[in-house]
N, C-alpha and C. Protein backbone atom coordinates (compact mmCIF):
# COMPACT_ATOMS: atom_id res chain seq x y z
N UNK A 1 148.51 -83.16 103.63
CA UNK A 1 148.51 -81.90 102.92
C UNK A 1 148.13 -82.12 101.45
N UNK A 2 148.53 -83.19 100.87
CA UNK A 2 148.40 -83.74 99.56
C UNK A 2 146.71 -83.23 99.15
N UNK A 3 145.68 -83.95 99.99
CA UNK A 3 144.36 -84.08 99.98
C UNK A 3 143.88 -82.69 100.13
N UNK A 4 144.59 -81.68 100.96
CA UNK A 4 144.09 -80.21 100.67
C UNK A 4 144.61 -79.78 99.27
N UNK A 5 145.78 -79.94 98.96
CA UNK A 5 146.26 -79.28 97.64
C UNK A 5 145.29 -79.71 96.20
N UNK A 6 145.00 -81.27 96.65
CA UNK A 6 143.71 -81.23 95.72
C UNK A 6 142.67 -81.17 95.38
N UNK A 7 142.01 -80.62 96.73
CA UNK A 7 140.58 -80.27 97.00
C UNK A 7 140.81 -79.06 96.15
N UNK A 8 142.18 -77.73 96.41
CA UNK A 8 142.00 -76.21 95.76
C UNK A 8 142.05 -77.03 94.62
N UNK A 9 142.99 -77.56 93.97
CA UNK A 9 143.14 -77.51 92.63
C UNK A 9 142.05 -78.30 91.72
N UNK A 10 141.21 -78.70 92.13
CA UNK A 10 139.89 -79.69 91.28
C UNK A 10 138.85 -78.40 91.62
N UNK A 11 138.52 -77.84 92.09
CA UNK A 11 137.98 -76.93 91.77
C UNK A 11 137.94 -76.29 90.77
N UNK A 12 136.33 -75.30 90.28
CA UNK A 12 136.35 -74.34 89.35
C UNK A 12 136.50 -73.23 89.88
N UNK A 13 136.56 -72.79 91.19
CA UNK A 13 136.25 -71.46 91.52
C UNK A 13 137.00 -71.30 92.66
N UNK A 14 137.58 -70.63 93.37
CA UNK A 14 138.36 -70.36 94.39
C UNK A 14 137.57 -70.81 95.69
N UNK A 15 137.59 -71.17 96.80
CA UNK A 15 137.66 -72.23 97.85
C UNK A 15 137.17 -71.77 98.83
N UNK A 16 136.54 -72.27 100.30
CA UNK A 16 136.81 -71.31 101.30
C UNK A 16 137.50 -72.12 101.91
N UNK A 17 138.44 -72.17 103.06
CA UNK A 17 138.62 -73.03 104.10
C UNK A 17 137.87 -74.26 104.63
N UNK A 18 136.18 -73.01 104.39
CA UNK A 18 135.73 -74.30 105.40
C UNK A 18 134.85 -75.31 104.31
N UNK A 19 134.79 -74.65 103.03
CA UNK A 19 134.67 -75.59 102.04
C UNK A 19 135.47 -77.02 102.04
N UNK A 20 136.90 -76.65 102.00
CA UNK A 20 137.78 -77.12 101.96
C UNK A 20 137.70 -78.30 102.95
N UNK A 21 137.42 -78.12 104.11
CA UNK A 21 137.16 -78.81 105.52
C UNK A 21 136.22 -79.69 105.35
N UNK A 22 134.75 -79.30 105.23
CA UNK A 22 133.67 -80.32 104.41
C UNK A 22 134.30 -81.56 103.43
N UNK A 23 135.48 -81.08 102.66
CA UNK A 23 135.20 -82.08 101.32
C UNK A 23 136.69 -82.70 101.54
N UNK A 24 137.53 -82.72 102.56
CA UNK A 24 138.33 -83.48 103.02
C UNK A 24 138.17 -84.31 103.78
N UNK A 25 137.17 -84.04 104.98
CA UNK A 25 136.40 -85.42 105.73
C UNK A 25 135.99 -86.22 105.26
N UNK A 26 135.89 -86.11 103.63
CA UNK A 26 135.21 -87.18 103.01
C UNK A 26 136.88 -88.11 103.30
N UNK A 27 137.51 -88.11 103.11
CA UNK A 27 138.57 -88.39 102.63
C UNK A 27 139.39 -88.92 104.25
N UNK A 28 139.22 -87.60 104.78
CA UNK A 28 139.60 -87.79 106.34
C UNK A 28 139.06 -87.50 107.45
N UNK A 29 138.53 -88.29 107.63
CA UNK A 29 137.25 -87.92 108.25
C UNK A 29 137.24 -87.52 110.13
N UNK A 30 138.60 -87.92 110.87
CA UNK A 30 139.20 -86.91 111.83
C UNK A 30 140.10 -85.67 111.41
N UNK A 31 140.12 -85.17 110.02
CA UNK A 31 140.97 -83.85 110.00
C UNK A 31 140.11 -82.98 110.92
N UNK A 32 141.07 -81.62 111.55
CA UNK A 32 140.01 -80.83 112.24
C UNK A 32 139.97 -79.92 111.22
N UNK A 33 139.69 -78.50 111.55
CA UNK A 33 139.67 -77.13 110.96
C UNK A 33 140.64 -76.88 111.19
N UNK A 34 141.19 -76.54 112.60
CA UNK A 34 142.46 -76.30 112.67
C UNK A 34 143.58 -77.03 111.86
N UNK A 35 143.69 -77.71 111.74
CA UNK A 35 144.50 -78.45 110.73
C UNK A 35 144.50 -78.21 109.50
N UNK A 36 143.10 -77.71 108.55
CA UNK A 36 143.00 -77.49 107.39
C UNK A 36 143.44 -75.74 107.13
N UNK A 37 142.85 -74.86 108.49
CA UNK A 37 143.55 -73.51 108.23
C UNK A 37 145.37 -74.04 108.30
N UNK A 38 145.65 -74.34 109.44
CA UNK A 38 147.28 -74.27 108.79
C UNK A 38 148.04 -75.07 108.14
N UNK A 39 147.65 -76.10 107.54
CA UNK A 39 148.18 -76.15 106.07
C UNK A 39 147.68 -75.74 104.52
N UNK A 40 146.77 -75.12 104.65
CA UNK A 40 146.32 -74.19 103.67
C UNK A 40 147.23 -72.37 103.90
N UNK A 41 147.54 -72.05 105.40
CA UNK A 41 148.47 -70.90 105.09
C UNK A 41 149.94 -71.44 104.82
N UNK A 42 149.98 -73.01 104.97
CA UNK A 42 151.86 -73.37 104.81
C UNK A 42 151.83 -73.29 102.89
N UNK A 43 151.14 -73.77 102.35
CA UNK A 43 150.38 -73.93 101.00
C UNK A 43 150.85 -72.61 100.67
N UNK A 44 150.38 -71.83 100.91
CA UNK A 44 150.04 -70.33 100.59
C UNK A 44 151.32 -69.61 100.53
N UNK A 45 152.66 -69.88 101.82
CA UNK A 45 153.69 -69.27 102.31
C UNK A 45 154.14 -69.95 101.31
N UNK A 46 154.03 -71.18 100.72
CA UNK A 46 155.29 -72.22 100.08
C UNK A 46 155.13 -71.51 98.71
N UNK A 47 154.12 -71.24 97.99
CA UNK A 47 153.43 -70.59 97.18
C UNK A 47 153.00 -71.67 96.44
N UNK A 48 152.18 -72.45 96.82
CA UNK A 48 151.62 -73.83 95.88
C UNK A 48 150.04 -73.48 95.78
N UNK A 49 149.56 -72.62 96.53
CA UNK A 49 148.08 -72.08 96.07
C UNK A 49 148.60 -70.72 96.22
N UNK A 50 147.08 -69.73 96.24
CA UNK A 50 147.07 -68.27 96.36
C UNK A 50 145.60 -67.82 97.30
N UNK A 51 145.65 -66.99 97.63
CA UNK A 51 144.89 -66.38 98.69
C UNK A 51 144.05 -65.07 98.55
N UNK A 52 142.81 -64.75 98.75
CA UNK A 52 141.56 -63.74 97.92
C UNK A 52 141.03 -63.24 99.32
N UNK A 53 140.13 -62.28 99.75
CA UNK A 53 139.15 -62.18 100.65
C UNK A 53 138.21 -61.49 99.38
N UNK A 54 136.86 -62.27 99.86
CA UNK A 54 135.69 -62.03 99.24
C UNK A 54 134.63 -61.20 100.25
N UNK A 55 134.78 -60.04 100.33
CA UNK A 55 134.08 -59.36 101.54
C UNK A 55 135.13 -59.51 102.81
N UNK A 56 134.40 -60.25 104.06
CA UNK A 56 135.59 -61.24 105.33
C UNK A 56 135.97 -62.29 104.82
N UNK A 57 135.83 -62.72 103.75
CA UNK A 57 136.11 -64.77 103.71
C UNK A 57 137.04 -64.63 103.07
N UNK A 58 137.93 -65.43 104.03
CA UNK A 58 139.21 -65.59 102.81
C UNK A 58 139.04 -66.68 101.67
N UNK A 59 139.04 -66.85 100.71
CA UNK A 59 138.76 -67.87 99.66
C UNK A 59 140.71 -68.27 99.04
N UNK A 60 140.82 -69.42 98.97
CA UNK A 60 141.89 -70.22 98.13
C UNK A 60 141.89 -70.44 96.64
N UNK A 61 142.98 -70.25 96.03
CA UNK A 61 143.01 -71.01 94.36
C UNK A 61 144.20 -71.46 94.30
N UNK A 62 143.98 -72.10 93.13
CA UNK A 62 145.77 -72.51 92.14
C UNK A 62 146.42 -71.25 92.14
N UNK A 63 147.86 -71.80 92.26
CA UNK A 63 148.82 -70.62 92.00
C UNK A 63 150.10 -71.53 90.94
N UNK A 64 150.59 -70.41 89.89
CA UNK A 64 150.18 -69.06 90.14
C UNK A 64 149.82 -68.31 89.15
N UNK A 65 148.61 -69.35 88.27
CA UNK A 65 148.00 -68.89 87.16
C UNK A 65 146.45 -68.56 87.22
N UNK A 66 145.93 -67.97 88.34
CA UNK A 66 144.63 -68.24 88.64
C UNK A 66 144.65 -66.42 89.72
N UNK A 67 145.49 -65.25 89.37
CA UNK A 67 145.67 -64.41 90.31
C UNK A 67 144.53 -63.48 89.76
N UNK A 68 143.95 -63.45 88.82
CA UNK A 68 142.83 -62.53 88.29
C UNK A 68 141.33 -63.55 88.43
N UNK A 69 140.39 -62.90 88.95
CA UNK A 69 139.09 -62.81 89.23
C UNK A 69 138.17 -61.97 88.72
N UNK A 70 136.88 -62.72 88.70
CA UNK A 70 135.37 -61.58 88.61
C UNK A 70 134.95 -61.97 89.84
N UNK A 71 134.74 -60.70 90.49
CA UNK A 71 133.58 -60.41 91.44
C UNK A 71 132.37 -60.30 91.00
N UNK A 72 131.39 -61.60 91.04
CA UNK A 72 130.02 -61.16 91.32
C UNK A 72 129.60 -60.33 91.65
N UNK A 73 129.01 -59.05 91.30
CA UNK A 73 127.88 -57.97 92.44
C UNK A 73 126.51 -58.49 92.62
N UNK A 74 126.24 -59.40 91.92
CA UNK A 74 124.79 -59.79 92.20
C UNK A 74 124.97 -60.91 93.42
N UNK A 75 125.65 -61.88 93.33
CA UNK A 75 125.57 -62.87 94.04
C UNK A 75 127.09 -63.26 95.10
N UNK A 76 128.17 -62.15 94.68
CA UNK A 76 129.20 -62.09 95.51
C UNK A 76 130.18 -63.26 95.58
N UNK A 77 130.22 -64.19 94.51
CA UNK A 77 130.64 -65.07 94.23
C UNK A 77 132.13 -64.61 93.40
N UNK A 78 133.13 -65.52 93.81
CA UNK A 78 134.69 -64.93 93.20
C UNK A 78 135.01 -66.25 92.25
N UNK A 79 135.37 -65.93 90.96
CA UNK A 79 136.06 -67.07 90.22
C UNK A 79 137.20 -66.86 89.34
N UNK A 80 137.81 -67.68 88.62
CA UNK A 80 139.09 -67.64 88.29
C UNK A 80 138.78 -66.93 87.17
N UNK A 81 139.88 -66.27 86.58
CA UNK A 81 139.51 -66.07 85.04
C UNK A 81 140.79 -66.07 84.21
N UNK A 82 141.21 -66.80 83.57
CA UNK A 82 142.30 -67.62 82.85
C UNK A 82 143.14 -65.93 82.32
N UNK A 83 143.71 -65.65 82.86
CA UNK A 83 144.75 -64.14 82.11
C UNK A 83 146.04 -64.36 82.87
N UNK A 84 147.01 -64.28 82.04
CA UNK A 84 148.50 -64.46 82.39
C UNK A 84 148.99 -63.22 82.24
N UNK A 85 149.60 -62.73 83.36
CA UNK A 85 150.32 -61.21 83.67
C UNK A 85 151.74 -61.85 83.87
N UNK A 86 152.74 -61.42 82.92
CA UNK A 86 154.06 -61.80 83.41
C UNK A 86 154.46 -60.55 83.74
N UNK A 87 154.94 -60.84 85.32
CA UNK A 87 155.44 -60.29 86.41
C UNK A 87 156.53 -59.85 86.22
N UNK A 88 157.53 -60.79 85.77
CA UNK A 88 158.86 -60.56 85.71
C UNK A 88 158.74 -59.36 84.29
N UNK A 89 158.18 -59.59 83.12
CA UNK A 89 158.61 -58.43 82.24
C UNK A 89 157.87 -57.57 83.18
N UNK A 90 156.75 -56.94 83.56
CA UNK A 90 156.62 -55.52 83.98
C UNK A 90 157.57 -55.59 85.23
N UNK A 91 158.16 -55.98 85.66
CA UNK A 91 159.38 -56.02 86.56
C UNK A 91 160.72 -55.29 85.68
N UNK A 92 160.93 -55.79 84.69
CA UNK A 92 161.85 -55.01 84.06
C UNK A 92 161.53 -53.78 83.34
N UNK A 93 160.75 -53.84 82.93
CA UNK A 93 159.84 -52.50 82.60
C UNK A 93 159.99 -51.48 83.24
N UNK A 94 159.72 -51.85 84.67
CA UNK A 94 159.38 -50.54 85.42
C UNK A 94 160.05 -50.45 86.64
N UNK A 95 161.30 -51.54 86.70
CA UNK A 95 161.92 -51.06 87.89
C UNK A 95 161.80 -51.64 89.18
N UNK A 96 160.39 -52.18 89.11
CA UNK A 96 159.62 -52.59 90.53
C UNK A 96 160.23 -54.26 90.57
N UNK A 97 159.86 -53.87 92.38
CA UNK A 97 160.52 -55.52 92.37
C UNK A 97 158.95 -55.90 92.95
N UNK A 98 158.35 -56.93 91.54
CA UNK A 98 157.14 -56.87 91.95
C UNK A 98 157.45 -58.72 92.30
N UNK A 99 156.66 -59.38 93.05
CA UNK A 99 156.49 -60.86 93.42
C UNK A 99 155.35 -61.45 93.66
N UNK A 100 154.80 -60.69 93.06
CA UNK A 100 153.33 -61.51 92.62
C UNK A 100 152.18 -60.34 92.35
N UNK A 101 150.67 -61.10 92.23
CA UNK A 101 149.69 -59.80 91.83
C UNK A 101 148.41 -60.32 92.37
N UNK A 102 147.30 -59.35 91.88
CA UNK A 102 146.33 -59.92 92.02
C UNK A 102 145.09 -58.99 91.27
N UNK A 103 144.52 -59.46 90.48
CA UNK A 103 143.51 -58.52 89.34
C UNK A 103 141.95 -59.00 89.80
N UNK A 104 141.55 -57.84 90.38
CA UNK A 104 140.03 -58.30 90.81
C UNK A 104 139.04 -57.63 89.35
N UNK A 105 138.52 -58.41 88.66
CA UNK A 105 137.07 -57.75 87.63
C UNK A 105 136.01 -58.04 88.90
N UNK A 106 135.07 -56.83 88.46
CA UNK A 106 133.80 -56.71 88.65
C UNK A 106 132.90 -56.23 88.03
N UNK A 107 131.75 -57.20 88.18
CA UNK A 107 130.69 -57.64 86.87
C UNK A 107 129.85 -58.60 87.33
N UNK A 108 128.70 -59.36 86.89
CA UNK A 108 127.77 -60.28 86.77
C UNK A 108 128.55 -61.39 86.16
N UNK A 109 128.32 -62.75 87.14
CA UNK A 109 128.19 -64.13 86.34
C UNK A 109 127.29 -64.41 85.75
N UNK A 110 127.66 -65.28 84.84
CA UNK A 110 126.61 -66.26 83.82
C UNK A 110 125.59 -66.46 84.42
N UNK A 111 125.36 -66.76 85.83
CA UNK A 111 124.34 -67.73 86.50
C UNK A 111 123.65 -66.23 87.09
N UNK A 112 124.03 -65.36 87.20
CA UNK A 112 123.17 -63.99 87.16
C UNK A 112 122.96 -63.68 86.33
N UNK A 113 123.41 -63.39 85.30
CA UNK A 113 123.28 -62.53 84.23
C UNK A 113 121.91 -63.70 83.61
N UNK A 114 121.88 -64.68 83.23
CA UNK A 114 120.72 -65.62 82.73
C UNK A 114 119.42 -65.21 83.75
N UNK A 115 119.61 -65.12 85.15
CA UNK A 115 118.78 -65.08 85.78
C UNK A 115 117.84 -63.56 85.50
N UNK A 116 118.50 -62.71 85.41
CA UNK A 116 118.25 -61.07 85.05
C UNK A 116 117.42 -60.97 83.68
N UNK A 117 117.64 -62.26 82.62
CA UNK A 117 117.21 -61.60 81.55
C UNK A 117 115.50 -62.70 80.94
């Protein structure tokens, strides 16, 4: 499990599974898929990463400073974007018993936006 937790976390950009699967065979080279989906959802339940769908794909990140994203519209690509929402104050704020979040932006990446101009 070690070797999945650091495939998400050396990343710049949130993950897919089967990303994930590719770049652990380096490493282990009988892991199956099956094996990499369920300890990437034990990951997820434990709360040591976090969990996105990009269209159908579910994509992985760090948790639990990595819960806000830009959506690509040009190229549909999801990445992190460094913003800290503390939970617990708008928890007292407002009453809610909130336990986590998730902030999607949408907009153009760098690697579009250069391409466009």
């Amino acid at each position: 499990m070690k070797v999945i937790v650091d495939i998400v976390y050396d990343g710049q950009s949130p993950i897919t599974a089967d990303q994930v699967y590719e770049r652990a065979r380096a490493t282990l080279p009988r892991i199956s898929l099956g094996t990499v989906y369920r300890n990437l959802n034990r990951l997820v339940q434990a709360g040591l990463i976090s969990e996105s769908k990009v269209g159908t794909v579910q994509c992985f990140f760090p948790h639990p400073y990595s819960n806000t994203h830009l959506e690509c519209r040009v190229c549909g690509h999801l990445f992190s974007v460094p913003y800290d929402l503390s939970v617990h104050q708008v928890s007292q704020e407002t009453g809610l018993a909130i336990d986590g979040y998730e902030l999607r932006l949408k907009g153009v990446c760098k690697g579009c936006a250069s391409k466009c101009t």
